[in-house]
Protein backbone atom coordinates (compact mmCIF):
# COMPACT_ATOMS: atom_id res chain seq x y z
CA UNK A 1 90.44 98.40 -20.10
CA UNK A 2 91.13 96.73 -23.27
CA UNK A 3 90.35 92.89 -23.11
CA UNK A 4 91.11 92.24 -27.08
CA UNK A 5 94.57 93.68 -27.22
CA UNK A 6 94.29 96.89 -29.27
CA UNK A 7 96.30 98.89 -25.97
CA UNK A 8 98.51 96.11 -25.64
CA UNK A 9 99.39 95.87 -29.33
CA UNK A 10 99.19 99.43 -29.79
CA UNK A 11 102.58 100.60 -27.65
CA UNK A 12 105.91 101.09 -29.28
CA UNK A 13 107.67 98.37 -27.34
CA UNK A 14 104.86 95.79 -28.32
CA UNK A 15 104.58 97.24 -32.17
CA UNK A 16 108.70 96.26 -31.69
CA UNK A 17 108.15 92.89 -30.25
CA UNK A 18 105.17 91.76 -32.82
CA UNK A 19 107.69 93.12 -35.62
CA UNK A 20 110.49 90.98 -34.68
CA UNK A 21 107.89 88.02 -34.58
CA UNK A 22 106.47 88.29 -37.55
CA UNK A 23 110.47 88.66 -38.90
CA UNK A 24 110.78 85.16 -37.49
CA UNK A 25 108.05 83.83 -38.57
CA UNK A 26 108.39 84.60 -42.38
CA UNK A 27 112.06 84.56 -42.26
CA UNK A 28 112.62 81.03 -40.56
CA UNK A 29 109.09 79.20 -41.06
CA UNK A 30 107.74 80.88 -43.96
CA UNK A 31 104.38 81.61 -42.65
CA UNK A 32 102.51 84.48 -43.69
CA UNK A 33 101.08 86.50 -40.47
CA UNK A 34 97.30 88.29 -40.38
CA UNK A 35 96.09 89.96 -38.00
CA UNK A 36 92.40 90.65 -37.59
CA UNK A 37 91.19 93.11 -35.10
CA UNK A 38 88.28 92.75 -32.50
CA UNK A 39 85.67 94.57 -34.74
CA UNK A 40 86.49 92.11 -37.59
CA UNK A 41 86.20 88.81 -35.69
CA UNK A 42 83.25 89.99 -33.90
CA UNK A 43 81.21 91.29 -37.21
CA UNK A 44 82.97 89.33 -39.86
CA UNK A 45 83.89 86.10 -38.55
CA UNK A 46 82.93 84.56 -42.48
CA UNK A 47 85.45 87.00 -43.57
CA UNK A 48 88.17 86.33 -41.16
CA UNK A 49 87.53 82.59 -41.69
CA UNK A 50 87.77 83.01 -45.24
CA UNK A 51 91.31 84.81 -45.17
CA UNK A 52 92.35 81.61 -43.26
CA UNK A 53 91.16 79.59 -45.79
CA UNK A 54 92.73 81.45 -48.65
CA UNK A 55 96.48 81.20 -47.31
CA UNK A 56 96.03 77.89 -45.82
CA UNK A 57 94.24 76.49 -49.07
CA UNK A 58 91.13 75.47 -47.00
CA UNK A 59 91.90 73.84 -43.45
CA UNK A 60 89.46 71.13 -42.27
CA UNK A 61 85.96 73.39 -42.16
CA UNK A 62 84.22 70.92 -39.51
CA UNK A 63 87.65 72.52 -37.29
CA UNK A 64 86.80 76.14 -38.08
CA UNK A 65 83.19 75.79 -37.88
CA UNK A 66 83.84 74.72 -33.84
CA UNK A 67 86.29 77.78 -33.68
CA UNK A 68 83.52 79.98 -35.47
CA UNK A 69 81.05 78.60 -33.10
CA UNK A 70 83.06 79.35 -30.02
CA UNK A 71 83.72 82.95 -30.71
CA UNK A 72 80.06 83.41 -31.53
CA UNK A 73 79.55 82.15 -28.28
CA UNK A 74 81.79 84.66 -26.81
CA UNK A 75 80.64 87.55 -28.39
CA UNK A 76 76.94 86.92 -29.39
């Protein structure tokens, strides 16, 4: 079973659903949607992190250390 989401995001009906989401989201709020898979945030979490920081123009780093710290938690 798939606990990160890749089967779950992965049908036709979900690819649909996240689609019209993402339409939403850039349509009505303006917000620019990534997506980072489970491979990524497990072996790159810098990297992730640093996309964040690029389109948000650097949100509070104590905030995404604690987030950084928590999924190295989960995964380490």
């Amino acid at each position: 079973m798939d606990l990160y989401g890749k089967a779950y995001h992965s049908t036709p009906a979900q690819k649909e659903r996240d689609r019209k989401k993402e339409y939403v989201l850039k349509k009505h709020y303006k917000l620019k949607v990534n997506r980072f898979n489970i491979d990524q945030i497990k072996n790159r979490l810098n990297w992730c992190v640093g996309k964040v920081h690029e389109v948000t123009d650097g949100p509070r780093k104590s905030l995404w250390q604690q987030v950084g710290e928590v999924i190295s938690g989960l995964y380490g």
